[in-house]
Protein backbone atom coordinates (compact mmCIF):
# COMPACT_ATOMS: atom_id res chain seq x y z
CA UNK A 1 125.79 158.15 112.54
CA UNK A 2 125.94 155.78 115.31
CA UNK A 3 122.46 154.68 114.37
CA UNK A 4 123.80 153.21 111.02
CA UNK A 5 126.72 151.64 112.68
CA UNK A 6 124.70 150.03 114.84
CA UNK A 7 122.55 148.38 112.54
CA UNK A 8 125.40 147.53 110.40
CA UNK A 9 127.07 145.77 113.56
CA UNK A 10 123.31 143.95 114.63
CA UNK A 11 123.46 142.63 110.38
CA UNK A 12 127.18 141.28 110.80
CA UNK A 13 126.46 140.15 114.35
CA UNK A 14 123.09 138.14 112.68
CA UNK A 15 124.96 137.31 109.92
CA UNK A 16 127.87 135.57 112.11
CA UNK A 17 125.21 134.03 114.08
CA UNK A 18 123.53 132.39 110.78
CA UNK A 19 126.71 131.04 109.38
CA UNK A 20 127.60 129.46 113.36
CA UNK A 21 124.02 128.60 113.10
CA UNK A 22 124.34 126.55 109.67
CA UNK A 23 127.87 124.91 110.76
CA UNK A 24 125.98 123.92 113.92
CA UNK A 25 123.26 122.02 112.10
CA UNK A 26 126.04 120.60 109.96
CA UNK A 27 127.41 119.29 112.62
CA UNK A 28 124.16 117.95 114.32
CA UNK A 29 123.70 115.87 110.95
CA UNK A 30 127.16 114.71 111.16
CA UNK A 31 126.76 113.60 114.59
CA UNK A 32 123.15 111.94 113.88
CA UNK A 33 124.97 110.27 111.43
CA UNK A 34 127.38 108.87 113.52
CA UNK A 35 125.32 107.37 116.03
CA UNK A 36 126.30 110.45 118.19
CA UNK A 37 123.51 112.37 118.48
CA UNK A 38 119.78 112.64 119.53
CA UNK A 39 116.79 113.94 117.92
CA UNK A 40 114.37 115.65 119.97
CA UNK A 41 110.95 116.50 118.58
CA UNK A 42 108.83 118.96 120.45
CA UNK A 43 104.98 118.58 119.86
CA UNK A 44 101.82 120.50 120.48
CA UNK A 45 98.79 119.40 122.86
CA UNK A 46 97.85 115.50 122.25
CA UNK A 47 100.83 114.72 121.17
CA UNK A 48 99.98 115.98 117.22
CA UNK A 49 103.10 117.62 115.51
CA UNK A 50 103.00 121.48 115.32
CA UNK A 51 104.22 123.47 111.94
CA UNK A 52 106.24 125.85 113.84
CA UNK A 53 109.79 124.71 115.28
CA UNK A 54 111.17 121.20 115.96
CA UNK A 55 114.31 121.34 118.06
CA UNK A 56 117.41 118.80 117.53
CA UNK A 57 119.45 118.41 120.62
CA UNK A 58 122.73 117.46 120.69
CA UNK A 59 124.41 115.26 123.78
CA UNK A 60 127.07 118.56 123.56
CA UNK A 61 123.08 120.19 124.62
CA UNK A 62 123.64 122.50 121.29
CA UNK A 63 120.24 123.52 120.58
CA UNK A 64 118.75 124.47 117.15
CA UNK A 65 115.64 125.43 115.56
CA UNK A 66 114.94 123.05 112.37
CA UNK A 67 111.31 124.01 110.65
CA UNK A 68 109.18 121.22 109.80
CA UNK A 69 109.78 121.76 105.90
CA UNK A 70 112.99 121.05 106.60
CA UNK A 71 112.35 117.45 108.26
CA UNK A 72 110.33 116.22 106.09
CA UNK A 73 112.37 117.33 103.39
CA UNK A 74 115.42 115.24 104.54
CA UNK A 75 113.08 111.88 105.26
CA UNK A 76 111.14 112.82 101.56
CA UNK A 77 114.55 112.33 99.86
CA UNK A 78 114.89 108.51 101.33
CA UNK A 79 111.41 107.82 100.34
CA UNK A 80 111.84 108.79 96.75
CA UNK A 81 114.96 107.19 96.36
CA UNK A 82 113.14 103.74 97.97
CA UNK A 83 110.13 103.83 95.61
CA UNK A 84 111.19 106.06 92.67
CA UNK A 85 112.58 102.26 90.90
CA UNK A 86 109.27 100.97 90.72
CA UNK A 87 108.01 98.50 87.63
CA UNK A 88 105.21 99.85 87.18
CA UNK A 89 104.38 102.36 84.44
CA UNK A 90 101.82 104.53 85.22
CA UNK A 91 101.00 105.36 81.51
CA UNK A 92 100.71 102.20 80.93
CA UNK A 93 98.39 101.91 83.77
CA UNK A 94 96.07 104.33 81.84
CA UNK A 95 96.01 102.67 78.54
CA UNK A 96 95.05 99.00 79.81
CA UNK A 97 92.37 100.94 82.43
CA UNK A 98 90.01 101.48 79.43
CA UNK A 99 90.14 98.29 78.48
CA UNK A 100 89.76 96.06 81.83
CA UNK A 101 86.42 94.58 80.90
CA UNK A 102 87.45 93.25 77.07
CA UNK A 103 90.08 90.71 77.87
CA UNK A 104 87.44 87.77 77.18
CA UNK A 105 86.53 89.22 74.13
CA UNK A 106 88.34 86.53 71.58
CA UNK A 107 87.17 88.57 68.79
CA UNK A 108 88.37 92.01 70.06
CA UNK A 109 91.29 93.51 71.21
CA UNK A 110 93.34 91.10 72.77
CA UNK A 111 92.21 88.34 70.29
CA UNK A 112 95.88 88.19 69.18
CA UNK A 113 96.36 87.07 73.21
CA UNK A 114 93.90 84.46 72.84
CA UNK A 115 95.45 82.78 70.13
CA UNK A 116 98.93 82.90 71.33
CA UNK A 117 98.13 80.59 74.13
CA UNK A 118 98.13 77.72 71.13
CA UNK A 119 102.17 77.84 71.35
CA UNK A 120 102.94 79.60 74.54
CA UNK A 121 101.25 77.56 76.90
CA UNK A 122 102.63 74.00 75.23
CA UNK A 123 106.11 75.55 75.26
CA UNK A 124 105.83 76.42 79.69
CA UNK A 125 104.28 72.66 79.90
CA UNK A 126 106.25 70.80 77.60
CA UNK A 127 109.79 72.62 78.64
CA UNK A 128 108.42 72.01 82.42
CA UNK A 129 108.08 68.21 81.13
CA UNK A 130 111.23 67.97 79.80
CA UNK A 131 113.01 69.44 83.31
CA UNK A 132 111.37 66.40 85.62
CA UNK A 133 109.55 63.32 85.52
CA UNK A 134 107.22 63.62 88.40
CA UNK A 135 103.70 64.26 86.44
CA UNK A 136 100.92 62.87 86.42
CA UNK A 137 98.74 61.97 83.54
CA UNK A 138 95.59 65.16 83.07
CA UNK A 139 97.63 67.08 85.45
CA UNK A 140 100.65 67.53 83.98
CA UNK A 141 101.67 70.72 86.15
CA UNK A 142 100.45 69.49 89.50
CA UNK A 143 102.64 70.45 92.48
CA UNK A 144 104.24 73.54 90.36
CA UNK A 145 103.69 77.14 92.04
CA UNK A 146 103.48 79.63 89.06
CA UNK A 147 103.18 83.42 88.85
CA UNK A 148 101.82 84.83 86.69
CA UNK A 149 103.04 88.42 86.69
CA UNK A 150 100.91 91.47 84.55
CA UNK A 151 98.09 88.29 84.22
CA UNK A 152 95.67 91.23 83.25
CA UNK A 153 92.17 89.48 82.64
CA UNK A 154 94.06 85.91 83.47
CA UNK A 155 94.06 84.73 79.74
CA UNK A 156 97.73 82.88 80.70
CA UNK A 157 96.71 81.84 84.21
CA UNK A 158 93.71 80.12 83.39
CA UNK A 159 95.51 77.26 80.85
CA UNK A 160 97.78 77.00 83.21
CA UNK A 161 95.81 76.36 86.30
CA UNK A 162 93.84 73.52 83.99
CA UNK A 163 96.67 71.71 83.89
CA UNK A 164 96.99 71.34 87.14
CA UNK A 165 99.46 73.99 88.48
CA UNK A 166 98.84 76.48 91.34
CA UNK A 167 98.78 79.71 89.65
CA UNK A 168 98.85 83.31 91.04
CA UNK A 169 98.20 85.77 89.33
CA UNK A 170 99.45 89.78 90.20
CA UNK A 171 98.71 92.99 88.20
CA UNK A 172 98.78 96.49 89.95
CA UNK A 173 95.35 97.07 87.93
CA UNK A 174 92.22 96.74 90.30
CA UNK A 175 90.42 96.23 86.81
CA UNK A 176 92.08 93.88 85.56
CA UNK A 177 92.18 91.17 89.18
CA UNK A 178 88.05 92.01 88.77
CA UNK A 179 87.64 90.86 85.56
CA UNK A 180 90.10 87.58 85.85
CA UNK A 181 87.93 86.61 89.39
CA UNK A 182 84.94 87.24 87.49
CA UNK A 183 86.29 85.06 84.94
CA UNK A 184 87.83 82.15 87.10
CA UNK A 185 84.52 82.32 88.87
CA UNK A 186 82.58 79.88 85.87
CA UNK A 187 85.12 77.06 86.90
CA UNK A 188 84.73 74.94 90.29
CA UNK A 189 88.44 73.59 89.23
CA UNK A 190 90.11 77.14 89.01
CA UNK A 191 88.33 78.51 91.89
CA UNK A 192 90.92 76.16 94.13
CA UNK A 193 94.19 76.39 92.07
CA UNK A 194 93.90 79.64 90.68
CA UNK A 195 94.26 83.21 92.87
CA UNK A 196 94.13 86.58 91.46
CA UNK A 197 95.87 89.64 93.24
CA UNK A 198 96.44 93.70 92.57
CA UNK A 199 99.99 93.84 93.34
CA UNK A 200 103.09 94.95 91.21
CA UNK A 201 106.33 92.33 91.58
CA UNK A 202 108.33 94.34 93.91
CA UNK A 203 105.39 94.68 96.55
CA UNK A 204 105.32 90.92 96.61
CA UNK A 205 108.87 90.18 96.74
CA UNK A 206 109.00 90.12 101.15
CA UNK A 207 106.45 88.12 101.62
CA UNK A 208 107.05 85.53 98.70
CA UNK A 209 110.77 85.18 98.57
CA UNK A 210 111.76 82.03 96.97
CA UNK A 211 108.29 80.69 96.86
CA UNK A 212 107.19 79.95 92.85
CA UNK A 213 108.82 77.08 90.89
CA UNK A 214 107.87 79.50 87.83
CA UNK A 215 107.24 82.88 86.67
CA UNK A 216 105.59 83.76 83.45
CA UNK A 217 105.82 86.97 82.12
CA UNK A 218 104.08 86.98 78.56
CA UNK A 219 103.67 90.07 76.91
CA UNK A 220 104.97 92.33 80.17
CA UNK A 221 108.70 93.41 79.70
CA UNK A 222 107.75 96.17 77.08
CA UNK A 223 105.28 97.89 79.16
CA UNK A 224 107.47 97.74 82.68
CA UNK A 225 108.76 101.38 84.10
CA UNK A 226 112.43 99.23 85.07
CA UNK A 227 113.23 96.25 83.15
CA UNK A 228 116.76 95.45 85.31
CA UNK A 229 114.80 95.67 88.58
CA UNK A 230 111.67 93.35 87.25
CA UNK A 231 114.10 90.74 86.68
CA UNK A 232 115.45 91.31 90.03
CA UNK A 233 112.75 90.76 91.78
CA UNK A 234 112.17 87.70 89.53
CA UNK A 235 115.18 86.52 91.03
CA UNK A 236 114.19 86.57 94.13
CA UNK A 237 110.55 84.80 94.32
CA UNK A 238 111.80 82.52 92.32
CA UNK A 239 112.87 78.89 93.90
CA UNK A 240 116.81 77.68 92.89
CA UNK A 241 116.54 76.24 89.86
CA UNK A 242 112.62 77.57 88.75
CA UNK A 243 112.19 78.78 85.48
CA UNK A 244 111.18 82.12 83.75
CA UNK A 245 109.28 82.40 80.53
CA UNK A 246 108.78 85.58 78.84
CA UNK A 247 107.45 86.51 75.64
CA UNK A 248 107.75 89.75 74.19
CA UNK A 249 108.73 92.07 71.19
CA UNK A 250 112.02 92.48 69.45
CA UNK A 251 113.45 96.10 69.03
CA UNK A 252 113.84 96.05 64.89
CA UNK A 253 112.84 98.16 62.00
CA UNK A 254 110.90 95.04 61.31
CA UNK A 255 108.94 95.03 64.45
CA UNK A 256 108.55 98.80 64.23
CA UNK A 257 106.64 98.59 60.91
CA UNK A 258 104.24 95.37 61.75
CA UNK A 259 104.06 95.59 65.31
CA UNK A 260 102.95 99.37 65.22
CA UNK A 261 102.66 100.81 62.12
CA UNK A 262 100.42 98.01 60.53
CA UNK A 263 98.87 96.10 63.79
CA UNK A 264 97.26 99.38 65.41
CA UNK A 265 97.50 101.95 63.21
CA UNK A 266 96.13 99.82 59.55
CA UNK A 267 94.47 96.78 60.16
CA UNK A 268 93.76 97.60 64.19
CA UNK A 269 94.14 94.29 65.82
CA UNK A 270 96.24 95.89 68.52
CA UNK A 271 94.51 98.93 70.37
CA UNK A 272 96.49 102.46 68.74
CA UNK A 273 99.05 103.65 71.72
CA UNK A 274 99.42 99.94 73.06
CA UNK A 275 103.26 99.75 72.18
CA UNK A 276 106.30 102.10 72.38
CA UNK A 277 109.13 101.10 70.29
CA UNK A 278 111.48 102.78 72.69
CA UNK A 279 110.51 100.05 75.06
CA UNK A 280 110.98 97.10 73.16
CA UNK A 281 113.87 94.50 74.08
CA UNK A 282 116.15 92.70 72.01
CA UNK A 283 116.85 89.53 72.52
CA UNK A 284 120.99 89.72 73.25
CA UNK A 285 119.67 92.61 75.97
CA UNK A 286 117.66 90.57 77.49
CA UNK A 287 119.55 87.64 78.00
CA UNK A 288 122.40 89.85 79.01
CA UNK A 289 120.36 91.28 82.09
CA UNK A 290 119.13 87.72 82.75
CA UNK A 291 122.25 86.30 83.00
CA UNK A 292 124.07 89.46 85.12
CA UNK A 293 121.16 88.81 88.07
CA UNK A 294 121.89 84.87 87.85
CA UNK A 295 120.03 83.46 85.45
CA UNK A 296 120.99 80.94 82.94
CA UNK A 297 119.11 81.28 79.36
CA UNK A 298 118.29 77.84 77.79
CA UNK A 299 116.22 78.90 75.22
CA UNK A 300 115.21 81.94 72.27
CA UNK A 301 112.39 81.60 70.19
CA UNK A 302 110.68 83.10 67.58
CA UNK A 303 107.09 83.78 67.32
CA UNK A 304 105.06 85.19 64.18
CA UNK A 305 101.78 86.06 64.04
CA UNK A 306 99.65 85.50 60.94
CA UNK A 307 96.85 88.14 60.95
CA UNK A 308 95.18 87.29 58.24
CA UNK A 309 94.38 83.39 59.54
CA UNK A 310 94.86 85.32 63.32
CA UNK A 311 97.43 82.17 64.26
CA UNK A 312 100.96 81.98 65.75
CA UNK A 313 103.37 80.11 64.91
CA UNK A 314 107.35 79.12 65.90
CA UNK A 315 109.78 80.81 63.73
CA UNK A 316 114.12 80.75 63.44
CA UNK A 317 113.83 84.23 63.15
CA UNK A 318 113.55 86.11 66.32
CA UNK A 319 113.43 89.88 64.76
CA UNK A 320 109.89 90.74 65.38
CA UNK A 321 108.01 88.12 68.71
CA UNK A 322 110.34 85.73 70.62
CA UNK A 323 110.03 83.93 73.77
CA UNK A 324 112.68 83.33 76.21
CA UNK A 325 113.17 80.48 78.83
CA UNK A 326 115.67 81.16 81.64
CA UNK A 327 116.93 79.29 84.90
CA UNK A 328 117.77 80.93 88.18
CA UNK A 329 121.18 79.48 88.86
CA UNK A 330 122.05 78.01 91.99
CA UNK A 331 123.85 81.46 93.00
CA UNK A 332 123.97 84.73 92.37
CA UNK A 333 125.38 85.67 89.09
CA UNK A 334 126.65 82.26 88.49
CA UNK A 335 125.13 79.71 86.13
CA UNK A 336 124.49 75.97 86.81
CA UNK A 337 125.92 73.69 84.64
CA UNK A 338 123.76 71.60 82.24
CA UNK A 339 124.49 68.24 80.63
CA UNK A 340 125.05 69.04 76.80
CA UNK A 341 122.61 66.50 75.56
CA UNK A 342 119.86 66.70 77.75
CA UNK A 343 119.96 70.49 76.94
CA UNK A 344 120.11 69.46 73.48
CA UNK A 345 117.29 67.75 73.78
CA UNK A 346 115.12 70.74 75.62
CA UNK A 347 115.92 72.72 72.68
CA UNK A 348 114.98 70.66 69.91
CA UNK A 349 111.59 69.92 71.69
CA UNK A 350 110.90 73.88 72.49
CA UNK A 351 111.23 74.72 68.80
CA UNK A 352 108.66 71.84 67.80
CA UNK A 353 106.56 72.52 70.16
CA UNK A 354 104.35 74.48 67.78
CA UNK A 355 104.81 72.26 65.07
CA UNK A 356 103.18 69.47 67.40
CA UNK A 357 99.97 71.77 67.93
């Protein structure tokens, strides 16, 4: 008999003790917290961290046992909640892996790419045009710092860097940065102004902060893991004032049935799997999270692709390809004001600039 009550005093006694035990480490947080408390780690021999029992001591010298799980539990939290808002897309990742080595194939997959660069690159030089008169003649884009972000085999960055701009280009696809250096590597001239790196945007965001005049981001925005964060961090390399181009794919029924439906699974110009409707951005969303992180859209276009002649050309209607031209403002969330008729004139001359091709 006073066997059993014993043992059912030692469980309440241990069971008191836990409870103490958990408002105690409670506490200890609370404290940390508050600047109030230290943390103590106790280590093996050299120094290396044992799996047993980490102590945190409290300036009130309240002692507790934490285990390691525990720890690294607590600091595993922040890091997922630091990197779990990345851009990058991992399945995405996967589809464009097995395909690395075919972006200079004009007659292949991306031969759609290739031809787009008849309107998008005149649209980024003669909107740039338009926006200053320092140029000079065969080098229209000299003195202009451009990104070039998801610049896969460097199809965009190349053009670019011909006409005289300073171009780097980032994708997070170690593939991709080998086969655009291989590329570059058959030009003296784009061996100076032309630089490849594997980097998402957000990695480069520190070090480049306010640094490019422009970003282009052609063909990107549907295949990002964050869409509100990528133009965040476009915000934030960019210089006041620089300019964003993207081009990219309208959510519609319309773009559904040709973009998918006929481009990769009929006629197979587009690789099957490239696209996910569910990722596709309409216009009015996208200039409504351009214009929330402070920038100020000057221009929609849109862009139709002829597959049987495999040409592009500029459209009124925006409901399957459109590009986009936007302006960081001078401050956050604020636009910049714009004379009426010089804007005027910046959008008459981006919807001819295809015609003029």
């Amino acid at each position: 008999m006073w066997g059993g009550a014993a043992g059912r005093a030692l469980g309440l006694s241990r069971a008191l003790a836990g409870r103490r035990a958990a408002a105690a480490v409670a506490r200890c947080w609370r404290a940390a917290d508050n600047d109030h408390g230290d943390l103590s780690f106790q280590t093996g021999p050299r120094g290396t961290l044992e799996n047993t029992t980490w102590k945190i001591q409290l300036k009130s010298h309240i002692t507790l046992p934490v285990s390691l799980t525990e720890i690294k539990s607590l600091f595993t939290t922040k890091r997922l909640f630091s990197t779990s808002r990345s851009t990058v897309d991992s399945k995405e990742m996967k589809k464009f892996q097995l395909l690395a080595h075919k972006w200079w194939d004009e007659e292949g997959e991306y031969s759609a790419l290739h031809s787009m660069n008849d309107i998008r690159v005149p649209f980024i030089r003669d909107t740039l045009l338009n926006m200053s008169n320092n140029h000079q003649l065969g080098n229209p884009l000299s003195g202009l710092k451009i990104l070039d972000v998801g610049c896969g085999g460097g199809l965009l960055s190349e053009p670019l860097g011909r006409l005289g701009a300073s171009v780097t280009g980032i994708d997070p696809l170690e593939d991709n940065i080998r086969t655009a250096d291989q590329h570059k590597s058959f030009d003296p001239i784009l061996a100076k102004r032309v630089q490849y790196k594997s980097s998402s945007l957000e990695e480069i965001v520190e070090e480049s902060a306010e640094t490019f005049d422009v970003i282009v981001a052609s063909e990107v925005v549907e295949h990002v893991a964050d869409l509100e964060m990528f133009i965040k961090c476009c915000y934030q390399v960019l210089k006041p004032e620089g300019s964003l181009f993207i081009t990219t794919i309208n959510k519609t029924q319309l773009s559904y049935v040709l973009g998918i439906v006929v481009a990769e699974k009929i006629i197979g110009i587009v690789p099957e799997g490239t696209h996910e409707w569910e990722k596709f951005v309409p216009p009015e969303e996208l200039q409504r999270l351009l214009e929330s992180s402070g920038f100020s859209v000057k221009a929609v276009n849109g862009m139709l692709y002829n597959p049987l002649t495999g040409s592009w050309s500029w459209t009124e209607s925006t409901s399957i390809n459109y590009a986009m031209h936007a302006v960081k403002s001078g401050g956050q969330g604020q636009s910049s004001y714009t004379d009426p008729s010089s804007e005027m004139q910046r959008e008459q001359h981006s919807a001819t600039a295809g015609t003029s091709m």
